[in-house]
PDB file of N, CA and C in Angstrom:
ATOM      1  N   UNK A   1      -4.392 -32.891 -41.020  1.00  0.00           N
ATOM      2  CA  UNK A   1      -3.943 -32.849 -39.648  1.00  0.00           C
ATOM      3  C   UNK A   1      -2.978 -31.699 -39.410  1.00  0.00           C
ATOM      4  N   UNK A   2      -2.133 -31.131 -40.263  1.00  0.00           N
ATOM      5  CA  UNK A   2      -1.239 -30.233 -40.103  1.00  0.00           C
ATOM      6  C   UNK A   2      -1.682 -28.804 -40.014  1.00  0.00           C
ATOM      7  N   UNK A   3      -3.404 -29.003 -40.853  1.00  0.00           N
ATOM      8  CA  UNK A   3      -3.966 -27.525 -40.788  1.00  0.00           C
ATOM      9  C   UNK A   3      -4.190 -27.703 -39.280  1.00  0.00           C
ATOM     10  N   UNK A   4      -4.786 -28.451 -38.607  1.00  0.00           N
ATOM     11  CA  UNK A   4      -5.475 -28.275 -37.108  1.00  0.00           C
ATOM     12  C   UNK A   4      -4.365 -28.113 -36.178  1.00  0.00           C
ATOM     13  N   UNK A   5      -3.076 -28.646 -36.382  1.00  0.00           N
ATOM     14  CA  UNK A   5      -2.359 -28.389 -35.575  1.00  0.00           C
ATOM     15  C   UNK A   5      -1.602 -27.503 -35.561  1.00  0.00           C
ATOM     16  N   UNK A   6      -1.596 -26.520 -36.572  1.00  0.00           N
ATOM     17  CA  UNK A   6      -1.068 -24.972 -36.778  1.00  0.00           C
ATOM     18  C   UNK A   6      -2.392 -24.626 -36.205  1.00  0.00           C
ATOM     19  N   UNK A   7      -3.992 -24.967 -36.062  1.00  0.00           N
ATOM     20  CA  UNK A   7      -4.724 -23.753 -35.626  1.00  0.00           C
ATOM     21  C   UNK A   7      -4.472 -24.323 -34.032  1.00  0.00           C
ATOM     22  N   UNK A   8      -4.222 -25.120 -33.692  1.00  0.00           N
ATOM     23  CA  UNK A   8      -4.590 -25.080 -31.944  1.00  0.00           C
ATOM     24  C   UNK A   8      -2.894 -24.615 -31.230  1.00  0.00           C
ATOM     25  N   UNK A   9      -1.886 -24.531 -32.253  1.00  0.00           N
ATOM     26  CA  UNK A   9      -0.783 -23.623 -31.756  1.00  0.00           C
ATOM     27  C   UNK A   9      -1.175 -21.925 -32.205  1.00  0.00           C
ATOM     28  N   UNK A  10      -1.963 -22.163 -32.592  1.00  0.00           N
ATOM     29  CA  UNK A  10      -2.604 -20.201 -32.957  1.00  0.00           C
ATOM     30  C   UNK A  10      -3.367 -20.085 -32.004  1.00  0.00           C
ATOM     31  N   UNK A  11      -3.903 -21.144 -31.460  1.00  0.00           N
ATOM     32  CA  UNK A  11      -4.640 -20.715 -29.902  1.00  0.00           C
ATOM     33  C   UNK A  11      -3.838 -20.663 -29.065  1.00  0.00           C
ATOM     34  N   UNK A  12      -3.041 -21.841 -28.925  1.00  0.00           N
ATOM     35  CA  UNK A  12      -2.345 -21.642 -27.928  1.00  0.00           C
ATOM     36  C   UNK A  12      -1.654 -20.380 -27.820  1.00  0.00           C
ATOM     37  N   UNK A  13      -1.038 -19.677 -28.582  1.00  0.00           N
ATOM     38  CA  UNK A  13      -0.191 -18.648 -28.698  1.00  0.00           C
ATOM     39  C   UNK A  13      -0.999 -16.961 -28.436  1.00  0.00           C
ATOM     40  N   UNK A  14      -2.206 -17.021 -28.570  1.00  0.00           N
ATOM     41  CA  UNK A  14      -2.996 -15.858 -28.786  1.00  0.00           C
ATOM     42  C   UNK A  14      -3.548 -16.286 -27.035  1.00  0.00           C
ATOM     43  N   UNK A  15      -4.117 -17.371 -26.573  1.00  0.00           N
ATOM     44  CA  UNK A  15      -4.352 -17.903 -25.179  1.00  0.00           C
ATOM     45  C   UNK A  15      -3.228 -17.165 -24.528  1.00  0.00           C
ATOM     46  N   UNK A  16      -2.062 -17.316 -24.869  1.00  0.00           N
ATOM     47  CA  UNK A  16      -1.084 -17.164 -23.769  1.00  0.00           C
ATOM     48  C   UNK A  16      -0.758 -15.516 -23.836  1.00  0.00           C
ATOM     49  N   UNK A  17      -0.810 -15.211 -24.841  1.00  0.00           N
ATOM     50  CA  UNK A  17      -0.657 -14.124 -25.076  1.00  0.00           C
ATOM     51  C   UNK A  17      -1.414 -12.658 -24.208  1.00  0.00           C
ATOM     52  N   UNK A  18      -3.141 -13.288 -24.335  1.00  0.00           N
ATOM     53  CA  UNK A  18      -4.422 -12.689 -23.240  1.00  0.00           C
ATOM     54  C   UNK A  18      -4.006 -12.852 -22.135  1.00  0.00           C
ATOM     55  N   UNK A  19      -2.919 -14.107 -21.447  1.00  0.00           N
ATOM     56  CA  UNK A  19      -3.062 -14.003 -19.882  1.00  0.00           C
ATOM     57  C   UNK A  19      -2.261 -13.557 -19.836  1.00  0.00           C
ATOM     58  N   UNK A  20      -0.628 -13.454 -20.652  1.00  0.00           N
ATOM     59  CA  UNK A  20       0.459 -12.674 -20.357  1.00  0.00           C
ATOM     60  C   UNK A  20      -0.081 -11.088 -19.805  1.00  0.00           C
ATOM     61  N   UNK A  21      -1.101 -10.621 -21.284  1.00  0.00           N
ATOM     62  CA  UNK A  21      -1.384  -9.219 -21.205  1.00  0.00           C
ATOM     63  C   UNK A  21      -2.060  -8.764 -19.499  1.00  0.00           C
ATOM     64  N   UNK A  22      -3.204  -9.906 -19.771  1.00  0.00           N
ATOM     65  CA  UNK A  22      -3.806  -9.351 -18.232  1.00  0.00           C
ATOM     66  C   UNK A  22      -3.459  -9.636 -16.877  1.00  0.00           C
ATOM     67  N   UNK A  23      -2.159  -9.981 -17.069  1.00  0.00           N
ATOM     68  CA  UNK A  23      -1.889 -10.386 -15.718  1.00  0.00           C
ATOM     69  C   UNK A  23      -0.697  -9.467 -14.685  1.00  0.00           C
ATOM     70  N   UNK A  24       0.239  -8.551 -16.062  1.00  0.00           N
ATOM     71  CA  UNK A  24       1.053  -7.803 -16.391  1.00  0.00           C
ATOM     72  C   UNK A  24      -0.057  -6.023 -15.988  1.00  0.00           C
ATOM     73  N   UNK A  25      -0.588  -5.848 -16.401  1.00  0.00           N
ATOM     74  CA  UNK A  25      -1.463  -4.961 -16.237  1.00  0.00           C
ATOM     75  C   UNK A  25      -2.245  -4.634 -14.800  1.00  0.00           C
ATOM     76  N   UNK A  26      -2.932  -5.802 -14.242  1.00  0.00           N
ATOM     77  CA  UNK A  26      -2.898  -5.470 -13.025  1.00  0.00           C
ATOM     78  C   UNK A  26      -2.324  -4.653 -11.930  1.00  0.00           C
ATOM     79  N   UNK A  27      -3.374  -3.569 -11.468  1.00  0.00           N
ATOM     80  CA  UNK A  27      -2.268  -2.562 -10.685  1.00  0.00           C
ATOM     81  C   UNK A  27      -2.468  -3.303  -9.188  1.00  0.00           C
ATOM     82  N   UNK A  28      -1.683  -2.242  -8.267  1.00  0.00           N
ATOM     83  CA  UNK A  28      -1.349  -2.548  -7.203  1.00  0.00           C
ATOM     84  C   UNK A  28      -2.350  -2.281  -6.583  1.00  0.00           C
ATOM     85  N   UNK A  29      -2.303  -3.247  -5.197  1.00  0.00           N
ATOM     86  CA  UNK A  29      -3.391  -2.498  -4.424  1.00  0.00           C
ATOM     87  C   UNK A  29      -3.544  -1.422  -3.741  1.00  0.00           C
ATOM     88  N   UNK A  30      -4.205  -1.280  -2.723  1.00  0.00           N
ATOM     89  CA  UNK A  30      -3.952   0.332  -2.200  1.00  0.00           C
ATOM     90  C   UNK A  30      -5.027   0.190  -1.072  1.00  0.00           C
ATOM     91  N   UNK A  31      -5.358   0.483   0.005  1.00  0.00           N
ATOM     92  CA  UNK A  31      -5.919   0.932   1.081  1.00  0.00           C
ATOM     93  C   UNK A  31      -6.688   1.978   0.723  1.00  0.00           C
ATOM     94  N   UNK A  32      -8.485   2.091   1.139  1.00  0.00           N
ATOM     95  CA  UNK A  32      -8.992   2.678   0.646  1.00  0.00           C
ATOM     96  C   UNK A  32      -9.297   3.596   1.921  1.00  0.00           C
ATOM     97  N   UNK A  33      -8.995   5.525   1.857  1.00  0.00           N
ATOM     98  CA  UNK A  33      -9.019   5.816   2.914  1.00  0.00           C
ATOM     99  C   UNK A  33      -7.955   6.981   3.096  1.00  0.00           C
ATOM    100  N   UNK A  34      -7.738   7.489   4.621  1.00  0.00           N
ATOM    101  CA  UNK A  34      -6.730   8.098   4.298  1.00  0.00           C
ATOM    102  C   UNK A  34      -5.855   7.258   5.590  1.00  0.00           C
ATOM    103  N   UNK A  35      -4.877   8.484   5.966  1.00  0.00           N
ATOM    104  CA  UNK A  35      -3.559   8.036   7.325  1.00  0.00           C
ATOM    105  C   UNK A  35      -3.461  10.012   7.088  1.00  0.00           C
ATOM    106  N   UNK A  36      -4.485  10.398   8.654  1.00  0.00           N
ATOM    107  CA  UNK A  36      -4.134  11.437   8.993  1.00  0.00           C
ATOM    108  C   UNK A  36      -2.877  11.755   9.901  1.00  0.00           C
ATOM    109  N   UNK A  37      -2.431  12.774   9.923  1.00  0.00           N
ATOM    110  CA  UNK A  37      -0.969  13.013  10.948  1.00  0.00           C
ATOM    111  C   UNK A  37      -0.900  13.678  11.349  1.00  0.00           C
ATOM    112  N   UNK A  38      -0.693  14.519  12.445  1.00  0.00           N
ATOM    113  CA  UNK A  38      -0.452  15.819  13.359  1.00  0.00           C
ATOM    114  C   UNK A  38       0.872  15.770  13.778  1.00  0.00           C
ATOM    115  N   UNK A  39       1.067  17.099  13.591  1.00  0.00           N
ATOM    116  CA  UNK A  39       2.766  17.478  14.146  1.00  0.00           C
ATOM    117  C   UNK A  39       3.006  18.460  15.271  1.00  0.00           C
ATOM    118  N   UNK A  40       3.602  17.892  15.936  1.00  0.00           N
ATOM    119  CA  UNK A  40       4.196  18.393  17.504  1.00  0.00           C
ATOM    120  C   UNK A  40       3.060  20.159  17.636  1.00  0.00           C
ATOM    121  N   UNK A  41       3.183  20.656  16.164  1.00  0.00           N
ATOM    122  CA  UNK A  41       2.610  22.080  16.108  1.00  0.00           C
ATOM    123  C   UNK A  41       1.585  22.534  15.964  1.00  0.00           C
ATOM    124  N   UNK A  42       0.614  21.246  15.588  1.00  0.00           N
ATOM    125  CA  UNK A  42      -0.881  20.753  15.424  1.00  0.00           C
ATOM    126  C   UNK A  42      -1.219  20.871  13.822  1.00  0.00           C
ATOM    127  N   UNK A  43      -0.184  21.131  12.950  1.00  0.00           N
ATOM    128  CA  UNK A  43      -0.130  21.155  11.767  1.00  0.00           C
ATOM    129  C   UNK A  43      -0.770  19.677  11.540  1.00  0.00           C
ATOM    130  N   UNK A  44      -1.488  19.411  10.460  1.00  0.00           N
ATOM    131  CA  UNK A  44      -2.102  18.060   9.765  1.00  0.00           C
ATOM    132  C   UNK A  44      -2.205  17.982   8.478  1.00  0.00           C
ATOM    133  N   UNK A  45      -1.445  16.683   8.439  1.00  0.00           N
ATOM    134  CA  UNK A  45      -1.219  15.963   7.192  1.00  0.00           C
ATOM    135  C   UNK A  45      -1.854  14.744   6.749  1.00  0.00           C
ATOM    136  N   UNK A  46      -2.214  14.620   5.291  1.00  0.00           N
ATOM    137  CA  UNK A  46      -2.715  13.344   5.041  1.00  0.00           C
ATOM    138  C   UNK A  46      -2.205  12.632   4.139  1.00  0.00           C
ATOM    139  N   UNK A  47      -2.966  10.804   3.499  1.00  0.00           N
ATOM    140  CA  UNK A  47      -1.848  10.433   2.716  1.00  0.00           C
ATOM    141  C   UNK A  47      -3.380   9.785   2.346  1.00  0.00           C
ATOM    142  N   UNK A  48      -3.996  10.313   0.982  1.00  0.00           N
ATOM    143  CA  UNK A  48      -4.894   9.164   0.490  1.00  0.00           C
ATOM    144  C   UNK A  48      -4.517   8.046  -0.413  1.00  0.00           C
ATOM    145  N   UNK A  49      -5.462   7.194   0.213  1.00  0.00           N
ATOM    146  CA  UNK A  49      -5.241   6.196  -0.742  1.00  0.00           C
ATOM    147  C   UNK A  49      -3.711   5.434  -0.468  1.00  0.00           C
ATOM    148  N   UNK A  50      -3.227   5.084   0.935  1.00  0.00           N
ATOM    149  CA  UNK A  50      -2.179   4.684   0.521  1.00  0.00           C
ATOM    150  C   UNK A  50      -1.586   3.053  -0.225  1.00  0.00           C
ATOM    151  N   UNK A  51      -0.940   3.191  -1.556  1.00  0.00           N
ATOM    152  CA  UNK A  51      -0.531   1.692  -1.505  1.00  0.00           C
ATOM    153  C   UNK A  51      -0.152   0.596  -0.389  1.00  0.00           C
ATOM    154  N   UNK A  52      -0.440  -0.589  -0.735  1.00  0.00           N
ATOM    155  CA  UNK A  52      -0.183  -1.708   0.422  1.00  0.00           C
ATOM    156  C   UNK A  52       1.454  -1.826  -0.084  1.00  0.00           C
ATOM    157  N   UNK A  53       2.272  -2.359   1.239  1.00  0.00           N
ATOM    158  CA  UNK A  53       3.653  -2.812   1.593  1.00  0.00           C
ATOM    159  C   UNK A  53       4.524  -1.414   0.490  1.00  0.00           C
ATOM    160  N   UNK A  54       4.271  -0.274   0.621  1.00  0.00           N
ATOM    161  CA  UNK A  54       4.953   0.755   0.449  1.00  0.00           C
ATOM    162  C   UNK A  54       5.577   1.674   1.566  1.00  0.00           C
ATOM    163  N   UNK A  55       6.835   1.887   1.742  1.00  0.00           N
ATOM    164  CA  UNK A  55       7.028   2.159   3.086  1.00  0.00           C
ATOM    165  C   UNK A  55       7.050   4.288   2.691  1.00  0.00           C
ATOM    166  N   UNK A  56       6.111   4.943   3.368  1.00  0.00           N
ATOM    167  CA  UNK A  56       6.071   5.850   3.468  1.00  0.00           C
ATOM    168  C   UNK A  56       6.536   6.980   4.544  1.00  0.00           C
ATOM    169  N   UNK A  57       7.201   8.236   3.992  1.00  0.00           N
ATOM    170  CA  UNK A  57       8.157   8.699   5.271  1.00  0.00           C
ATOM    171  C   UNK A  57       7.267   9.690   5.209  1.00  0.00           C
ATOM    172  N   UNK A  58       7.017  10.104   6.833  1.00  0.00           N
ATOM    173  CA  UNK A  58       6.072  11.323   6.835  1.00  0.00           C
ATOM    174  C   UNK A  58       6.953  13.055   6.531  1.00  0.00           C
ATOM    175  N   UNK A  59       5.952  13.989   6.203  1.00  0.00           N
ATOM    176  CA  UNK A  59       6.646  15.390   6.124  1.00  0.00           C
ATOM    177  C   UNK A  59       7.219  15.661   7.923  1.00  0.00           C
ATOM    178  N   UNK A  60       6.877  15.090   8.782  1.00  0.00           N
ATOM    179  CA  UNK A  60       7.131  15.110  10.046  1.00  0.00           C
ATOM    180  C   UNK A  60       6.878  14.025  10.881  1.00  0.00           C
ATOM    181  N   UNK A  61       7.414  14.305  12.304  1.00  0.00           N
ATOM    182  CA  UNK A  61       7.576  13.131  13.524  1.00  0.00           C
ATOM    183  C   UNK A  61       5.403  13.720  13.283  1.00  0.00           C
ATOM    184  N   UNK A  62       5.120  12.447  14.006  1.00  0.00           N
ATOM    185  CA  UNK A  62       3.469  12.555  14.118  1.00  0.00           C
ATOM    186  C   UNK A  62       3.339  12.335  15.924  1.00  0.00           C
ATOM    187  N   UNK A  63       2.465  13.490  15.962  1.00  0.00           N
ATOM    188  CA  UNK A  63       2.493  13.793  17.499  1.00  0.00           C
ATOM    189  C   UNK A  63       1.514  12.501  17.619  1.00  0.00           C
ATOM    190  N   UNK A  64       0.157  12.603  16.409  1.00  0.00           N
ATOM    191  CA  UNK A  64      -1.234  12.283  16.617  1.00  0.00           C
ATOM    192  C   UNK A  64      -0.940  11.450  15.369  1.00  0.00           C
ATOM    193  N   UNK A  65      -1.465  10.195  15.261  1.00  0.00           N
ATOM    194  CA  UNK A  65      -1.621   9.178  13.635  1.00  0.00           C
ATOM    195  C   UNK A  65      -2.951   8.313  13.651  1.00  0.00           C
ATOM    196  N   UNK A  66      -3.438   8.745  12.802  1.00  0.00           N
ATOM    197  CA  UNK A  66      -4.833   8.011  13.004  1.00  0.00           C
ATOM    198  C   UNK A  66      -5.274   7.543  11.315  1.00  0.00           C
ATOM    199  N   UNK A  67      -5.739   6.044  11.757  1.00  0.00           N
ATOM    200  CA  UNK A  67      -5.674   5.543  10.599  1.00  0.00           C
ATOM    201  C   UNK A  67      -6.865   5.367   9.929  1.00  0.00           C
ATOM    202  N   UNK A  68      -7.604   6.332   8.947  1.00  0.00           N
ATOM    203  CA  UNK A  68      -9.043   5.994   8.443  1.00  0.00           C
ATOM    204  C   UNK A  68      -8.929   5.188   7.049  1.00  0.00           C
ATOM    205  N   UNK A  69      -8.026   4.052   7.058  1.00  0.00           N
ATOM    206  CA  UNK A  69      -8.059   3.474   6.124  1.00  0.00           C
ATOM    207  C   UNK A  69      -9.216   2.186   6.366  1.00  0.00           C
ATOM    208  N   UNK A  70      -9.344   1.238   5.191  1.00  0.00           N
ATOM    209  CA  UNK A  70      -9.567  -0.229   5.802  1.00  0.00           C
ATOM    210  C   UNK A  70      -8.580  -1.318   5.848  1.00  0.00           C
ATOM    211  N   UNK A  71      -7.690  -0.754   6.289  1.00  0.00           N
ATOM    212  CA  UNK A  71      -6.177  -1.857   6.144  1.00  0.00           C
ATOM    213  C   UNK A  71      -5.765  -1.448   7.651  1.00  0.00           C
ATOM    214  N   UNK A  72      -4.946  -2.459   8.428  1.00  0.00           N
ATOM    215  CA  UNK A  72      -3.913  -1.877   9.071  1.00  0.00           C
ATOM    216  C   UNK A  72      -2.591  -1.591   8.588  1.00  0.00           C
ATOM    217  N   UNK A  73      -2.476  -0.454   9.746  1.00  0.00           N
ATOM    218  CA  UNK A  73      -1.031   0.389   9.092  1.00  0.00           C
ATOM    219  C   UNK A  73       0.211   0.285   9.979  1.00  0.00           C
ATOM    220  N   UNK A  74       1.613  -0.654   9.673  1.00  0.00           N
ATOM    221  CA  UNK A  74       2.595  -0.378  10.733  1.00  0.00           C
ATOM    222  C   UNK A  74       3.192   0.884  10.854  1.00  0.00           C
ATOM    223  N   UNK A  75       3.729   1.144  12.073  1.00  0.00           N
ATOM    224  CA  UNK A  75       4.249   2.578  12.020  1.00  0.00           C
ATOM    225  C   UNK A  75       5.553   2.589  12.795  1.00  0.00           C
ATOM    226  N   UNK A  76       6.587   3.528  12.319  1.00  0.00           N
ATOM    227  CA  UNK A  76       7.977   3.120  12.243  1.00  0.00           C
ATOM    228  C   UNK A  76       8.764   4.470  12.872  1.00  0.00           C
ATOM    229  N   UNK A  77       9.544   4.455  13.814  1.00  0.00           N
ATOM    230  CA  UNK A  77      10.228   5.704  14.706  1.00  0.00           C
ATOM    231  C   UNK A  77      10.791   6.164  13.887  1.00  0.00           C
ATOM    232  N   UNK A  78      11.589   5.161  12.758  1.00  0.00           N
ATOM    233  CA  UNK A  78      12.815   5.982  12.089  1.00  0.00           C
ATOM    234  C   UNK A  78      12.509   6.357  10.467  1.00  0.00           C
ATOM    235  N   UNK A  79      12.364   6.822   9.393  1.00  0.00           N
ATOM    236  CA  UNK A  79      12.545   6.996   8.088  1.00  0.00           C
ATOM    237  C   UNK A  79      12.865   5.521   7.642  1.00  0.00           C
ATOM    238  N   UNK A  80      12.163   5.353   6.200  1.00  0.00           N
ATOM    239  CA  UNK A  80      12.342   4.586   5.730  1.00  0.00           C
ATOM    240  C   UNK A  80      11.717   3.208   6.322  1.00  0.00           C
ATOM    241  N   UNK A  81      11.173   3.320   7.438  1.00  0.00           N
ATOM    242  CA  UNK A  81       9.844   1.969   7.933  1.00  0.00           C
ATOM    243  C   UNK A  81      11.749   1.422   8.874  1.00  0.00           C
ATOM    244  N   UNK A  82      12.151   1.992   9.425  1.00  0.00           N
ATOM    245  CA  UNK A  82      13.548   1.399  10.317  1.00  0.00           C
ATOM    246  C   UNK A  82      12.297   1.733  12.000  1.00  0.00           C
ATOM    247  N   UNK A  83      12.940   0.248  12.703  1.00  0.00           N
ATOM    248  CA  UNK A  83      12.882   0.473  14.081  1.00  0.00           C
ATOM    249  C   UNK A  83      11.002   0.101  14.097  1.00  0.00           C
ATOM    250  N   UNK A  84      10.630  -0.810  13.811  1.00  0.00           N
ATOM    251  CA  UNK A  84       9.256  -0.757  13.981  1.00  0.00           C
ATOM    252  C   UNK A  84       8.618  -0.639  15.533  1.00  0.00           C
ATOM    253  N   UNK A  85       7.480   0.047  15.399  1.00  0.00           N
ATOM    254  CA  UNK A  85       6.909   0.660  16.832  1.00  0.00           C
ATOM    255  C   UNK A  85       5.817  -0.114  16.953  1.00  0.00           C
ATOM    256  N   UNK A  86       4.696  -0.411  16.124  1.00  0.00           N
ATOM    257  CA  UNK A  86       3.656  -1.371  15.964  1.00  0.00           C
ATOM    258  C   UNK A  86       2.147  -1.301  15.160  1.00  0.00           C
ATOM    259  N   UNK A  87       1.335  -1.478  15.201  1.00  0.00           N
ATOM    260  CA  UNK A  87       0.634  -1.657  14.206  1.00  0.00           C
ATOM    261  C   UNK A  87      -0.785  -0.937  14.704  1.00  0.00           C
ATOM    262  N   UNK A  88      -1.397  -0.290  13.529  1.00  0.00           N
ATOM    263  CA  UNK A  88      -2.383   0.135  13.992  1.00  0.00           C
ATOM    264  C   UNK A  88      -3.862   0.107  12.874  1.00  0.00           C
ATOM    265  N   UNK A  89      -4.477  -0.659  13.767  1.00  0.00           N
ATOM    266  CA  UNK A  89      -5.961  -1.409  12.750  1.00  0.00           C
ATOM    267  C   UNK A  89      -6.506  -0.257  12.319  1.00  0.00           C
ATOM    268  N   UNK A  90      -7.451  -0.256  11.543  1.00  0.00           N
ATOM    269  CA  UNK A  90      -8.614   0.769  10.868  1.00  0.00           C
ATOM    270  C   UNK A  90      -9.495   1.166  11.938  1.00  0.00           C
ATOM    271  N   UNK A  91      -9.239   2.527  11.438  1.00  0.00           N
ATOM    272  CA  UNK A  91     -10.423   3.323  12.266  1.00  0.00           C
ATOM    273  C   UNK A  91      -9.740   3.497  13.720  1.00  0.00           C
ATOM    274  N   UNK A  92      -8.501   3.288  13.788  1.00  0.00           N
ATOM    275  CA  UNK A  92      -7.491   3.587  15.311  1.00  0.00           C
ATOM    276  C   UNK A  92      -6.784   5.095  15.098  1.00  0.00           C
ATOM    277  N   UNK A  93      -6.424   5.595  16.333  1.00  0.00           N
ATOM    278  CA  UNK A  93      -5.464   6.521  16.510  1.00  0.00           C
ATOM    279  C   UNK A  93      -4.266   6.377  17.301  1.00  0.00           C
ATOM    280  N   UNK A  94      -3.206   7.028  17.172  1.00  0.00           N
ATOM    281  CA  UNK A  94      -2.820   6.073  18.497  1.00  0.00           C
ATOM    282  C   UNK A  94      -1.511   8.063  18.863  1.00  0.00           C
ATOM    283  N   UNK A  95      -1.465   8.094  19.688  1.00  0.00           N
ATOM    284  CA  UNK A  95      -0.921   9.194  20.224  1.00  0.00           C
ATOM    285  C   UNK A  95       0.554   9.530  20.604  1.00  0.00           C
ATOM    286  N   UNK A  96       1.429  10.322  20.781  1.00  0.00           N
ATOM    287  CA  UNK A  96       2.750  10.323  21.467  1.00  0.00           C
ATOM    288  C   UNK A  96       3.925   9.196  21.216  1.00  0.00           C
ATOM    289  N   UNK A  97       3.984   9.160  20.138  1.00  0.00           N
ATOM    290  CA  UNK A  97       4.940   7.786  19.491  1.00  0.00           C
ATOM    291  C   UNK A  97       6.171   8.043  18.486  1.00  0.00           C
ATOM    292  N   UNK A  98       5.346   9.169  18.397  1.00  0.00           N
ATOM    293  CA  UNK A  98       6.324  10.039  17.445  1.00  0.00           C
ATOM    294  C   UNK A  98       6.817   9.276  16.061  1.00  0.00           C
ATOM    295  N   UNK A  99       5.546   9.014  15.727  1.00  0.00           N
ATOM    296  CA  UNK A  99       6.541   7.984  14.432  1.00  0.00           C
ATOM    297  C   UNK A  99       6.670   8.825  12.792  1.00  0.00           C
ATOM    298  N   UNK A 100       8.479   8.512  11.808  1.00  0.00           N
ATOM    299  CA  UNK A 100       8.056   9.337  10.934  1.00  0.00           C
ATOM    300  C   UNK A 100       8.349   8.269  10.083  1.00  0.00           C
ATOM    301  N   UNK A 101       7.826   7.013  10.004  1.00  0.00           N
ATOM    302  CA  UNK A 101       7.126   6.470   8.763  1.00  0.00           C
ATOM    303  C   UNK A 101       6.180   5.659   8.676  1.00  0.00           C
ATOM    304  N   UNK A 102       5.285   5.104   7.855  1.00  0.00           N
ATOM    305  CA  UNK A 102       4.263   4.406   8.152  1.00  0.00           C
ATOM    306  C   UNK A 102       4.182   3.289   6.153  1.00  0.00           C
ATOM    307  N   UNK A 103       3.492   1.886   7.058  1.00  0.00           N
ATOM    308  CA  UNK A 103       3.494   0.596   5.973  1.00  0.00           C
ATOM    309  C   UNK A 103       1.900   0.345   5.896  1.00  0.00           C
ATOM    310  N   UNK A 104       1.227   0.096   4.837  1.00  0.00           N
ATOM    311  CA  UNK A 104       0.000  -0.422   4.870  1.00  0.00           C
ATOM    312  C   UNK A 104       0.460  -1.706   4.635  1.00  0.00           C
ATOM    313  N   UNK A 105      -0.221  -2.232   5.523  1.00  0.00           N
ATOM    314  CA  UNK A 105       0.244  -4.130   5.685  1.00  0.00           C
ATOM    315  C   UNK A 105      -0.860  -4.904   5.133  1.00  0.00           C
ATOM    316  N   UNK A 106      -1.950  -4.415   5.357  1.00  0.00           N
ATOM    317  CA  UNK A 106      -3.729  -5.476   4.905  1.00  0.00           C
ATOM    318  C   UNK A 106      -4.464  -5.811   5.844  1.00  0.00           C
TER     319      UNK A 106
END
């Protein structure tokens, strides 16, 4: 009895061990797509692939923001996702808002 119960604590321990590993490993998600941006100067910027609930500050205020992700994206007046302005679904643009940060929400 003492051999079987050293082997089913060797399972147990190697068991826990596989879900520790794979569960730890898992990356983040991410929005598949981009978040184009235009600036007051018609300059355009993009952001592929952005991670979800990462708050991103643009290189500029965005005259034009259009979102070709499949997530919606909040979008924020101030740096750092401060002052939220509102949300904008996949495959939207939205114009004159001037926003310089943006959240992929899901």
């Amino acid at each position: 009895m003492n051999r079987l119960a050293r082997l089913a604590r060797l399972g147990l321990t190697v068991g826990t061990a596989v879900v520790l590993a794979v569960g730890l490993t898992s990356s983040a998600e991410a929005a598949t797509g981009r978040i184009r941006y235009f600036s007051s100067a018609g300059q355009e910027f993009q952001i592929d692939n952005p991670p979800d609930n990462v708050c991103i500050n643009l290189r500029t205020r965005a005259q034009i923001l259009v979102n070709e992700t499949n997530k919606t994206v909040s979008y924020y007046f101030a740096a750092n996702c401060v002052n939220f302005t509102s949300n904008l679904a996949p495959g939207r643009a939205v114009s004159y808002q001037n926003p310089l940060s943006v959240r992929v929400i899901g």
